[in-house]
PDB file of N, CA and C in Angstrom:
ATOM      1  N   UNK A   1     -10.932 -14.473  47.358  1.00  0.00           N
ATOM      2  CA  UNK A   1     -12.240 -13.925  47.084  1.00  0.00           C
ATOM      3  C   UNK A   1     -13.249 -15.070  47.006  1.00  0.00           C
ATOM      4  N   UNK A   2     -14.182 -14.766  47.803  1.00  0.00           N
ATOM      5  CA  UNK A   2     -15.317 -15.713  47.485  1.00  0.00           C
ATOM      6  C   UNK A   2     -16.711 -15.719  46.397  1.00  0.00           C
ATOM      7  N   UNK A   3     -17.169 -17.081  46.245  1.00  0.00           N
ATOM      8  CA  UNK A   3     -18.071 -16.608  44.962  1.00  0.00           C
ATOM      9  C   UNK A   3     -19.309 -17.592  45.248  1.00  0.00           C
ATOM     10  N   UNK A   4     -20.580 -16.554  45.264  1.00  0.00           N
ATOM     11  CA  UNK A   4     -21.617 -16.804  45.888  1.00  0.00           C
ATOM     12  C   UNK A   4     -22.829 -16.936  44.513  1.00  0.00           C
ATOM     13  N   UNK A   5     -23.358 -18.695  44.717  1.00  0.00           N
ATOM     14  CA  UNK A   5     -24.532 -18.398  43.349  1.00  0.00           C
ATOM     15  C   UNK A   5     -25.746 -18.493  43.862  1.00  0.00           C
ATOM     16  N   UNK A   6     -26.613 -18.452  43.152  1.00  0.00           N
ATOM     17  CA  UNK A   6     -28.144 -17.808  43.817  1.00  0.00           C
ATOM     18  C   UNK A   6     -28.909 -18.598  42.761  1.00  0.00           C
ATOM     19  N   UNK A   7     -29.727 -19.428  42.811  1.00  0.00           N
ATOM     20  CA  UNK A   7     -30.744 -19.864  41.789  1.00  0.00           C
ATOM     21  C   UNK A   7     -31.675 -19.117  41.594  1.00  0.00           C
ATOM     22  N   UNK A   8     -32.008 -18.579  40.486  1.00  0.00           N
ATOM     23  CA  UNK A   8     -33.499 -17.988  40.333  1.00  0.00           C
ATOM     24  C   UNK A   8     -34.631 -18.640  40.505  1.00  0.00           C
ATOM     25  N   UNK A   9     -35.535 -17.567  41.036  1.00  0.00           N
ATOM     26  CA  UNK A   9     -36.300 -18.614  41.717  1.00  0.00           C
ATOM     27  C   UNK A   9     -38.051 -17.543  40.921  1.00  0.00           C
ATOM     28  N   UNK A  10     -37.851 -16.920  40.600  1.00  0.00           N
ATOM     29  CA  UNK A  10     -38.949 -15.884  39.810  1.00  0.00           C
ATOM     30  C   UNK A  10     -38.539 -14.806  39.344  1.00  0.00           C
ATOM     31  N   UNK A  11     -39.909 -14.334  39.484  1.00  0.00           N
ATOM     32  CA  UNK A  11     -39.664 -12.444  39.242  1.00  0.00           C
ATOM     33  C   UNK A  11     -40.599 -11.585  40.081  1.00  0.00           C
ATOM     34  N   UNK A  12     -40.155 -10.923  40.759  1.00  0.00           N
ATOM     35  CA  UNK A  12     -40.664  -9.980  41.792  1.00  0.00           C
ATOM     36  C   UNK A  12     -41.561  -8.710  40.944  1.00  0.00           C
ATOM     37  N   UNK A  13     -42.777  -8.411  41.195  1.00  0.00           N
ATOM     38  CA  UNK A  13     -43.277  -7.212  40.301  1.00  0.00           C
ATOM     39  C   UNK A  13     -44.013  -6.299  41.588  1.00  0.00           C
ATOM     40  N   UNK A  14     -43.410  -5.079  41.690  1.00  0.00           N
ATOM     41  CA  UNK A  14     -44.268  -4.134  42.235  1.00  0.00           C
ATOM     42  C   UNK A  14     -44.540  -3.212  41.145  1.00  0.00           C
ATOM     43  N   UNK A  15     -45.162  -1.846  41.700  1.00  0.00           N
ATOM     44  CA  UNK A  15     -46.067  -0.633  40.806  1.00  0.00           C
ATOM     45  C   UNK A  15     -46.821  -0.098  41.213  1.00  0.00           C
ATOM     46  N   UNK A  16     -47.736   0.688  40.490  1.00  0.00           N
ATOM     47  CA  UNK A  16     -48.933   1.090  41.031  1.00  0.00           C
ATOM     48  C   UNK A  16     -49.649   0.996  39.991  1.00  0.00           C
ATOM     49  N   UNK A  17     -51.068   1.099  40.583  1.00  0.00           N
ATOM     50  CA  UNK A  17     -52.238   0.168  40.384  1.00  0.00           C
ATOM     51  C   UNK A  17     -53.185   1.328  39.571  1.00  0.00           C
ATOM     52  N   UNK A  18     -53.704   1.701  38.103  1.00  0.00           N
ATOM     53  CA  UNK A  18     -54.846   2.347  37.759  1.00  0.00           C
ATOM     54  C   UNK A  18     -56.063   1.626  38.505  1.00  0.00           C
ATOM     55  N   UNK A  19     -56.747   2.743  39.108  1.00  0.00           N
ATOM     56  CA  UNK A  19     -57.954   2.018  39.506  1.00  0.00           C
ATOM     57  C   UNK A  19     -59.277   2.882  39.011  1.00  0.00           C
ATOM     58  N   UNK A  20     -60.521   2.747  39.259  1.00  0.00           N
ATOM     59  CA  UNK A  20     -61.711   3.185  39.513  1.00  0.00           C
ATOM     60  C   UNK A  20     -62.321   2.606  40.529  1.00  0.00           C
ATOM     61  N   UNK A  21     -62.757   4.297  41.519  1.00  0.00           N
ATOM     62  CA  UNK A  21     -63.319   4.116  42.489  1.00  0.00           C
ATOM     63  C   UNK A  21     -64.244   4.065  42.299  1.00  0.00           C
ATOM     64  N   UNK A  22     -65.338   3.551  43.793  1.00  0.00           N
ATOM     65  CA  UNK A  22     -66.771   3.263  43.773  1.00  0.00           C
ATOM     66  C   UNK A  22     -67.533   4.292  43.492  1.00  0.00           C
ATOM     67  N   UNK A  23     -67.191   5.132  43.811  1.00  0.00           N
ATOM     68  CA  UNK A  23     -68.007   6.595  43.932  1.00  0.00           C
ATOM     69  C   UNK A  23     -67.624   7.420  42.573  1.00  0.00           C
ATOM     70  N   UNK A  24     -66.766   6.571  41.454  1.00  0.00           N
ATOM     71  CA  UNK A  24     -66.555   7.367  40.287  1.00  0.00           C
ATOM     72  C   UNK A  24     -65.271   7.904  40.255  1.00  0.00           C
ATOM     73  N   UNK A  25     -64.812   8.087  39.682  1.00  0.00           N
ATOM     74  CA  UNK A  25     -63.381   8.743  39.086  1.00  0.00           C
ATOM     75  C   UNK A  25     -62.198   7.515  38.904  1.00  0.00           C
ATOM     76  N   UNK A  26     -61.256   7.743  38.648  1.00  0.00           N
ATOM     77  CA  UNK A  26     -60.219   7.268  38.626  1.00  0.00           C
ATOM     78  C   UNK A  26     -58.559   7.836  39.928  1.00  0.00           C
ATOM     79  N   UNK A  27     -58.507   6.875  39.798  1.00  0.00           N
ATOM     80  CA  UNK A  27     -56.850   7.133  40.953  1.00  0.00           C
ATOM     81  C   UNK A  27     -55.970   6.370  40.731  1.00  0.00           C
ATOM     82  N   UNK A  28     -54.896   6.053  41.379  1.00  0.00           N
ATOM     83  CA  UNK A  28     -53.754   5.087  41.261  1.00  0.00           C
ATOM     84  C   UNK A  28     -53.240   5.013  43.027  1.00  0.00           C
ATOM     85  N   UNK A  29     -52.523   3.613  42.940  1.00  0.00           N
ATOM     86  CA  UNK A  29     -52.432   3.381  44.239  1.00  0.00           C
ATOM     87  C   UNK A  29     -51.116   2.466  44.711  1.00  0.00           C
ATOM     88  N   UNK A  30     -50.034   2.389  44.896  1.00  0.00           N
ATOM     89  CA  UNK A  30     -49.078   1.421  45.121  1.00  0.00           C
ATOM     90  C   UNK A  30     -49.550  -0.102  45.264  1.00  0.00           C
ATOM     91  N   UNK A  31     -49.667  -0.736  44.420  1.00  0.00           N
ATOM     92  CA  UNK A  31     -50.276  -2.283  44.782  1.00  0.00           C
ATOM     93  C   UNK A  31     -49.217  -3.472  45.474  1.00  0.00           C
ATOM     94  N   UNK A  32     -49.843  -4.090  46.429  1.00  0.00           N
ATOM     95  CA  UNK A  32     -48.682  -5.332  47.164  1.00  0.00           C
ATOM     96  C   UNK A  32     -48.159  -6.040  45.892  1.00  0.00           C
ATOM     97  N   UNK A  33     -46.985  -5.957  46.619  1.00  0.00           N
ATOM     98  CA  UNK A  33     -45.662  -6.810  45.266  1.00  0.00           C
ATOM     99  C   UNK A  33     -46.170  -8.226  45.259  1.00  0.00           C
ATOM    100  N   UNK A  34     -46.075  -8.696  44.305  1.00  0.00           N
ATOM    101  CA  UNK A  34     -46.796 -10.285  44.331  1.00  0.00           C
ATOM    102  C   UNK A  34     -45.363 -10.715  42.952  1.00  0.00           C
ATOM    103  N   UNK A  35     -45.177 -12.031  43.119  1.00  0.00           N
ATOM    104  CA  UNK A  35     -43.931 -12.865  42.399  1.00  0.00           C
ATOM    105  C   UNK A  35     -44.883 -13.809  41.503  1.00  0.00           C
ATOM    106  N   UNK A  36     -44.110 -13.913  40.162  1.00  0.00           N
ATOM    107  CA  UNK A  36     -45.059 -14.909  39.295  1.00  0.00           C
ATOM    108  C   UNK A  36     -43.434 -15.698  38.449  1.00  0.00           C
ATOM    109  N   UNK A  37     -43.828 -16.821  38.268  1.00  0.00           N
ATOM    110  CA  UNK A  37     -42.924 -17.656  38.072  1.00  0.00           C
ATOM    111  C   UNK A  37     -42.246 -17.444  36.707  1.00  0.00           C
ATOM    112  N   UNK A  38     -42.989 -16.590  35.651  1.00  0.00           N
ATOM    113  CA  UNK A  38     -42.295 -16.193  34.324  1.00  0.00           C
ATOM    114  C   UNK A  38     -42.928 -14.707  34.053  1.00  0.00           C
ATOM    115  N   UNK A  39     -42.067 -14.094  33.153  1.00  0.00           N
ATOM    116  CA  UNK A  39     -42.851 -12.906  32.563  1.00  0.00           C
ATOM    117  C   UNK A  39     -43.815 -12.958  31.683  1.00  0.00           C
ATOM    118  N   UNK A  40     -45.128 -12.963  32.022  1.00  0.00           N
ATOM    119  CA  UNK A  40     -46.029 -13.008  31.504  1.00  0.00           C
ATOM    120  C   UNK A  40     -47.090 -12.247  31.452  1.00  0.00           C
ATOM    121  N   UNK A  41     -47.492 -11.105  30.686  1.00  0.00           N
ATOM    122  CA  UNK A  41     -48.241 -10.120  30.914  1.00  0.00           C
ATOM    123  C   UNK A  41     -49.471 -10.298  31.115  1.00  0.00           C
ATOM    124  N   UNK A  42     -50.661 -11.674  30.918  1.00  0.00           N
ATOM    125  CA  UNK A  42     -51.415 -11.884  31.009  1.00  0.00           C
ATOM    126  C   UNK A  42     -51.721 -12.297  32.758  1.00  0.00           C
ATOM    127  N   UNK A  43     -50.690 -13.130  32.960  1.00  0.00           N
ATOM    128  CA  UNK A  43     -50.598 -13.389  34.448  1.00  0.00           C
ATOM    129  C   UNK A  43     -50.120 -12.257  35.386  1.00  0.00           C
ATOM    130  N   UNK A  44     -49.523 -11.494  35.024  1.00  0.00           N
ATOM    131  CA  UNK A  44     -49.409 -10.381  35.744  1.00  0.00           C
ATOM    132  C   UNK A  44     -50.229  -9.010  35.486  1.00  0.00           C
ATOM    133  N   UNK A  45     -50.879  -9.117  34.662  1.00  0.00           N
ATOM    134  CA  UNK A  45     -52.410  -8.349  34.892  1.00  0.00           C
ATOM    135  C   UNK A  45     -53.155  -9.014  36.126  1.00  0.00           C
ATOM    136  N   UNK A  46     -53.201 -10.441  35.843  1.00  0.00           N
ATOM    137  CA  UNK A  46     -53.813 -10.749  36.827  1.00  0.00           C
ATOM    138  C   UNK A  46     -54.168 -11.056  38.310  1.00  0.00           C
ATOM    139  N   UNK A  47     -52.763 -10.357  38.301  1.00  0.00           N
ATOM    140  CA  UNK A  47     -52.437 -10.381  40.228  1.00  0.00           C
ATOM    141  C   UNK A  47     -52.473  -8.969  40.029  1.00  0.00           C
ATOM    142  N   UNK A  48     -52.496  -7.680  39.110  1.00  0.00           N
ATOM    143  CA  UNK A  48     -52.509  -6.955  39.869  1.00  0.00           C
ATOM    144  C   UNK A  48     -53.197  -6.320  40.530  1.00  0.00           C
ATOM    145  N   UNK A  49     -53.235  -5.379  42.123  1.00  0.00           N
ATOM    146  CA  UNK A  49     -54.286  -5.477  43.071  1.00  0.00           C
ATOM    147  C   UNK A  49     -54.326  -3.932  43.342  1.00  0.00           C
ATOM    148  N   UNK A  50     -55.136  -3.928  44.053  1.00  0.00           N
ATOM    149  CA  UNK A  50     -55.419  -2.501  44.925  1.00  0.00           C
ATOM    150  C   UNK A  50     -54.952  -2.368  46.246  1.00  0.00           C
ATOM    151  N   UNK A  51     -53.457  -3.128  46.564  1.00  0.00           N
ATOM    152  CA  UNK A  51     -53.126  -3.367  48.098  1.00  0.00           C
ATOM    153  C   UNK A  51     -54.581  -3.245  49.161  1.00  0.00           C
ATOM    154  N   UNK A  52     -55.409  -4.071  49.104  1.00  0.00           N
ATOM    155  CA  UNK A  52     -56.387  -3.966  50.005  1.00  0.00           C
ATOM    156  C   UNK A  52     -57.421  -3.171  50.139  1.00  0.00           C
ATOM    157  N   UNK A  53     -57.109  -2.091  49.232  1.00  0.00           N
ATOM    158  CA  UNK A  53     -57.771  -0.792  49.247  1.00  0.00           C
ATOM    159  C   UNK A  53     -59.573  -0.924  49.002  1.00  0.00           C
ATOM    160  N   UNK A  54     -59.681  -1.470  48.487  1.00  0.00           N
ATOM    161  CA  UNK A  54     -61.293  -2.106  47.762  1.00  0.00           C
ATOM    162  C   UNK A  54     -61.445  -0.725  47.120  1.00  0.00           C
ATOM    163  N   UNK A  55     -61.530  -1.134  45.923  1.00  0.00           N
ATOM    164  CA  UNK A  55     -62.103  -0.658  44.360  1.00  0.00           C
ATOM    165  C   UNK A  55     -63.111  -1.452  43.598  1.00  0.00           C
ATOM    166  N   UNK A  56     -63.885  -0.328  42.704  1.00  0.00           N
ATOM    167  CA  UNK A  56     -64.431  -1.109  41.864  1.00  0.00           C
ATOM    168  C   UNK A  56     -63.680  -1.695  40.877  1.00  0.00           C
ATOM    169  N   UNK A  57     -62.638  -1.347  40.245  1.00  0.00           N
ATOM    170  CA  UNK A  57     -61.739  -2.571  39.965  1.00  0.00           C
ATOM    171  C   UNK A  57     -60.919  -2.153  39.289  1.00  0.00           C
ATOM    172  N   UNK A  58     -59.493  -2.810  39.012  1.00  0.00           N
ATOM    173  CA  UNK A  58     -58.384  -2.694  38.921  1.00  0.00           C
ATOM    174  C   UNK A  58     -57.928  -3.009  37.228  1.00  0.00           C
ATOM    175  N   UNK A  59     -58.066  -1.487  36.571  1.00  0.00           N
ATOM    176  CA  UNK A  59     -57.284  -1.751  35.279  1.00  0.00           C
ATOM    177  C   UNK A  59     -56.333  -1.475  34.423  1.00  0.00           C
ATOM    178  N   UNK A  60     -55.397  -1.708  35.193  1.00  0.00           N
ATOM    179  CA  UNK A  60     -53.952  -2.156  34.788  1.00  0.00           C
ATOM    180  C   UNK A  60     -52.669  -1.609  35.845  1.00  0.00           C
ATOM    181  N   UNK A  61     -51.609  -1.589  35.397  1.00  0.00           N
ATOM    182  CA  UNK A  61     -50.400  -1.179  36.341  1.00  0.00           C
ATOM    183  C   UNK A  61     -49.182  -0.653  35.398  1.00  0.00           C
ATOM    184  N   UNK A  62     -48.643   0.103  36.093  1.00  0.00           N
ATOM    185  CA  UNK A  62     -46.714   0.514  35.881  1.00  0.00           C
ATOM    186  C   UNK A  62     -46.351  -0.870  36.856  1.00  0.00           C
ATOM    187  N   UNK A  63     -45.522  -1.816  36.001  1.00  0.00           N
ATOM    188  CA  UNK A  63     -45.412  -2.502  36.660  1.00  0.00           C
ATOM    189  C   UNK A  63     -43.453  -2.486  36.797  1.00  0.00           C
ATOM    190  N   UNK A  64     -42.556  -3.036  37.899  1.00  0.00           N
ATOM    191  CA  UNK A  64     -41.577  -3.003  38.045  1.00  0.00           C
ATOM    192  C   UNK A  64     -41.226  -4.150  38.338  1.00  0.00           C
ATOM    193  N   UNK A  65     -40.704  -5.222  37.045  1.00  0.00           N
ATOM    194  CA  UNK A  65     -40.021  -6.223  37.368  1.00  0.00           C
ATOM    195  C   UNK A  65     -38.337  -6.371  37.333  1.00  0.00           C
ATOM    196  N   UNK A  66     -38.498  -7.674  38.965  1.00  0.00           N
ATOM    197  CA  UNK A  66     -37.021  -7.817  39.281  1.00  0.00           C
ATOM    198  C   UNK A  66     -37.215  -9.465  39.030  1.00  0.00           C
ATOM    199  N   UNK A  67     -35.482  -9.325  38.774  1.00  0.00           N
ATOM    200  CA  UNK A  67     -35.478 -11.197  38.953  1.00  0.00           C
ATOM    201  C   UNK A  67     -35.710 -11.675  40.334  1.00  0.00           C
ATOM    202  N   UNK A  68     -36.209 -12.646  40.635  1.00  0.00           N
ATOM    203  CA  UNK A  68     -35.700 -12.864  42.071  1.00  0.00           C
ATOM    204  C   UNK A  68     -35.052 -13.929  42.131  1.00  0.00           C
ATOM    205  N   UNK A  69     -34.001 -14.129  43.368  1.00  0.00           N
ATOM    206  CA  UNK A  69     -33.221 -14.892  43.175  1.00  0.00           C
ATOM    207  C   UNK A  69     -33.072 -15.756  45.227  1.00  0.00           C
ATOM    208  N   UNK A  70     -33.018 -16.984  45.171  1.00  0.00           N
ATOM    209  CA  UNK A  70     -33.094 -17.436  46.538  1.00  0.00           C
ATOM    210  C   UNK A  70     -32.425 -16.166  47.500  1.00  0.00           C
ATOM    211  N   UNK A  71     -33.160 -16.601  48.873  1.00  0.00           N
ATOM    212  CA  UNK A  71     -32.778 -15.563  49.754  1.00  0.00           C
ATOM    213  C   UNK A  71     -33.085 -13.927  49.720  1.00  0.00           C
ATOM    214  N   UNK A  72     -34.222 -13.703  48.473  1.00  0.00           N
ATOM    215  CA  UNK A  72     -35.098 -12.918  48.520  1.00  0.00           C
ATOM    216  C   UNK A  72     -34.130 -11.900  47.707  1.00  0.00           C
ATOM    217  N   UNK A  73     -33.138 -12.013  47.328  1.00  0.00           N
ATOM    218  CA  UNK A  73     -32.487 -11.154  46.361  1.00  0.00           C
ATOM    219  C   UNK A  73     -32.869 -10.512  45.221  1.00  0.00           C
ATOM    220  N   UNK A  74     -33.008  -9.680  44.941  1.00  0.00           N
ATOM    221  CA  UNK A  74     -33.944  -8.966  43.940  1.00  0.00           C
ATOM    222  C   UNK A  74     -32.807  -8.033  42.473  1.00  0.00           C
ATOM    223  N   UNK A  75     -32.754  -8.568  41.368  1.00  0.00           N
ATOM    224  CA  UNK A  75     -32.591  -7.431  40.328  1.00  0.00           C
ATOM    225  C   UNK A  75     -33.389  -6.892  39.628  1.00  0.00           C
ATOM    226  N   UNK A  76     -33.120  -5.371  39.482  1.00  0.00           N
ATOM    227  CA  UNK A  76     -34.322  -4.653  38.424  1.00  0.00           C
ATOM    228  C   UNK A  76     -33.950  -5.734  37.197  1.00  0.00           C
ATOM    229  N   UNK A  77     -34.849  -5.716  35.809  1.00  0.00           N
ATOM    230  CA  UNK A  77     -35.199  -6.526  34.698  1.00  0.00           C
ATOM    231  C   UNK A  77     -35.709  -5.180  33.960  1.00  0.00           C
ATOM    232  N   UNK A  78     -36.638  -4.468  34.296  1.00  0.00           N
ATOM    233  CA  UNK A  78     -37.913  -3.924  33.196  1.00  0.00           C
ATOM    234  C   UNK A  78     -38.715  -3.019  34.182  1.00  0.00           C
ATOM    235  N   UNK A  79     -39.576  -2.641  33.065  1.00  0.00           N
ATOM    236  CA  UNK A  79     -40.814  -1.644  33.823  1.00  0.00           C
ATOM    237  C   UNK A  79     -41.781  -2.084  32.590  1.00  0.00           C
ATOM    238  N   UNK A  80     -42.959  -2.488  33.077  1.00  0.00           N
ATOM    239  CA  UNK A  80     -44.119  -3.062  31.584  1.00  0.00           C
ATOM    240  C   UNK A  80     -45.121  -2.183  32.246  1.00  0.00           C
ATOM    241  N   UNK A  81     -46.220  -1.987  31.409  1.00  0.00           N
ATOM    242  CA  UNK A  81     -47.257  -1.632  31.489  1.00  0.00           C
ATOM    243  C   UNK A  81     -48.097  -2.991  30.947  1.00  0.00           C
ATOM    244  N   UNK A  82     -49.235  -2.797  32.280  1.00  0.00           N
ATOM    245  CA  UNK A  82     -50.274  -4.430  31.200  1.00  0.00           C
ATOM    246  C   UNK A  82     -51.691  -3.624  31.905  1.00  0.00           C
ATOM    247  N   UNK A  83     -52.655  -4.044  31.320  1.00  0.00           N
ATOM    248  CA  UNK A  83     -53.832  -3.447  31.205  1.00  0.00           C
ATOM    249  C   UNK A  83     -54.090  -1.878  30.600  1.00  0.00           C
ATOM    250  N   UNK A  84     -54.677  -1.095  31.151  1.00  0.00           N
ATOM    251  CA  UNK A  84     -55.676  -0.069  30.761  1.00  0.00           C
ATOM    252  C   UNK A  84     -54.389   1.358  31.804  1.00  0.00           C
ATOM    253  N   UNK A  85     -53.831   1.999  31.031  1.00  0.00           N
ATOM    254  CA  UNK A  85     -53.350   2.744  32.535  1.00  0.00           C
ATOM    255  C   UNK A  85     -53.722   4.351  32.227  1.00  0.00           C
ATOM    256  N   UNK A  86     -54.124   5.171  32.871  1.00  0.00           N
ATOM    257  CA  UNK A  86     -54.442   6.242  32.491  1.00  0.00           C
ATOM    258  C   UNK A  86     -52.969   7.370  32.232  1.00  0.00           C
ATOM    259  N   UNK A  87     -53.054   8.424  31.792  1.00  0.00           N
ATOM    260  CA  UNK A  87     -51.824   9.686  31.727  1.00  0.00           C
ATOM    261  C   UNK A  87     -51.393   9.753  32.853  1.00  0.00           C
ATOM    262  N   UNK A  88     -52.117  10.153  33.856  1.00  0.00           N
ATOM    263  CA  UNK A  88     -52.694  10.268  35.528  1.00  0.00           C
ATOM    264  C   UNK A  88     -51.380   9.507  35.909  1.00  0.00           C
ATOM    265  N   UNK A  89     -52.075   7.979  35.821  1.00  0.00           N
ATOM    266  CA  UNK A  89     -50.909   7.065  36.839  1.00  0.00           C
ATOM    267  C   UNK A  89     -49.312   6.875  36.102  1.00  0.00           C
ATOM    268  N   UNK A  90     -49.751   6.989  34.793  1.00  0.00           N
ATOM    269  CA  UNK A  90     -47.944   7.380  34.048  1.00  0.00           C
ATOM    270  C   UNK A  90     -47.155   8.172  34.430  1.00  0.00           C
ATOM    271  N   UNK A  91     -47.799   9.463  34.844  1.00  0.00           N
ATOM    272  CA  UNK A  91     -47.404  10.477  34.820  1.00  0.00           C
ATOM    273  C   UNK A  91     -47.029  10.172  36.787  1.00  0.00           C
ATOM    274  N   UNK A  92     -47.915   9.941  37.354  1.00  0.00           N
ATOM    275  CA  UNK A  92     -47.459   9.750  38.983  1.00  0.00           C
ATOM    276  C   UNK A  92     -46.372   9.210  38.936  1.00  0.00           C
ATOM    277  N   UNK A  93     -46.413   7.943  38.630  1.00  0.00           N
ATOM    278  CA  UNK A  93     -45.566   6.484  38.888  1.00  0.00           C
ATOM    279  C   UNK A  93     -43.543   7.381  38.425  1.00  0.00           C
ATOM    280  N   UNK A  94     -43.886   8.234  37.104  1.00  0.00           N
ATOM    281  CA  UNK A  94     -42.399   8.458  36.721  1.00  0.00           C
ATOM    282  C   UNK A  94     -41.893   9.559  37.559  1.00  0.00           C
ATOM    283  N   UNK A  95     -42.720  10.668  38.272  1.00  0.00           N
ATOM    284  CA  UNK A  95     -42.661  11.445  38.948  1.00  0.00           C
ATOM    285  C   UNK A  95     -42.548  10.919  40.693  1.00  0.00           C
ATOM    286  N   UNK A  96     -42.633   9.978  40.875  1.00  0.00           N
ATOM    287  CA  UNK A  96     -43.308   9.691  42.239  1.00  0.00           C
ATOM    288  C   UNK A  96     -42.045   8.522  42.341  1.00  0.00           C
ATOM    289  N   UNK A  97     -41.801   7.879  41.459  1.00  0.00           N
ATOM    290  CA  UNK A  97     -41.098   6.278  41.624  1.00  0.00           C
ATOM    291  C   UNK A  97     -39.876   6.238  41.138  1.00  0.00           C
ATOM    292  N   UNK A  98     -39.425   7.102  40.098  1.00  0.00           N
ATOM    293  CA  UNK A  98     -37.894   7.187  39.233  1.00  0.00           C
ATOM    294  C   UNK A  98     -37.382   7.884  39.458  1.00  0.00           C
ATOM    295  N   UNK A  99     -35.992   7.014  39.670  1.00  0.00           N
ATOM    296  CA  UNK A  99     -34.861   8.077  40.959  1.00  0.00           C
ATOM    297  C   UNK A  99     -34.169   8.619  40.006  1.00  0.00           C
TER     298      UNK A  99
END
């Protein structure tokens, strides 16, 4: 049997994104996965995005962190919430994202 090690190399966070649109209301939106070097809720508020979408701006996420590990290997870790998230996107994200 062989035995294969992997250095960690971060933590992988996808989710979706509470937003407010330009035109008023609120929505939620799958945001691009972005990697931050520790768990840190302040820094990972702060990448999180509107995958491109353009909003008036982005406050907060269901966020889904994995370890990552060289060669792009990914383990689940957690699910955090950081910023502002409405019922709305709680309620999507567990309905929409949890198998």
């Amino acid at each position: 049997m062989k035995t294969i090690t992997l250095k960690q190399v971060g933590f992988y966070v996808c989710g979706i994104s509470d937003v407010t649109l330009w035109m008023g209301g609120g929505a939620c939106i799958e945001m691009e996965p972005f990697t931050v070097k520790e768990i840190n809720r302040k820094e990972i508020l702060w990448n999180v995005n509107d995958n491109g979408f353009g909003v008036q701006s982005v406050n907060g996420a269901v966020c889904d962190i994995y370890e990552l590990y060289e060669h792009g290997h990914k383990e689940y870790t957690e699910t955090i919430i950081v910023g502002t998230v409405g019922e709305d996107t709680e309620k999507y994200y567990y309905e929409a994202f949890q198998l």
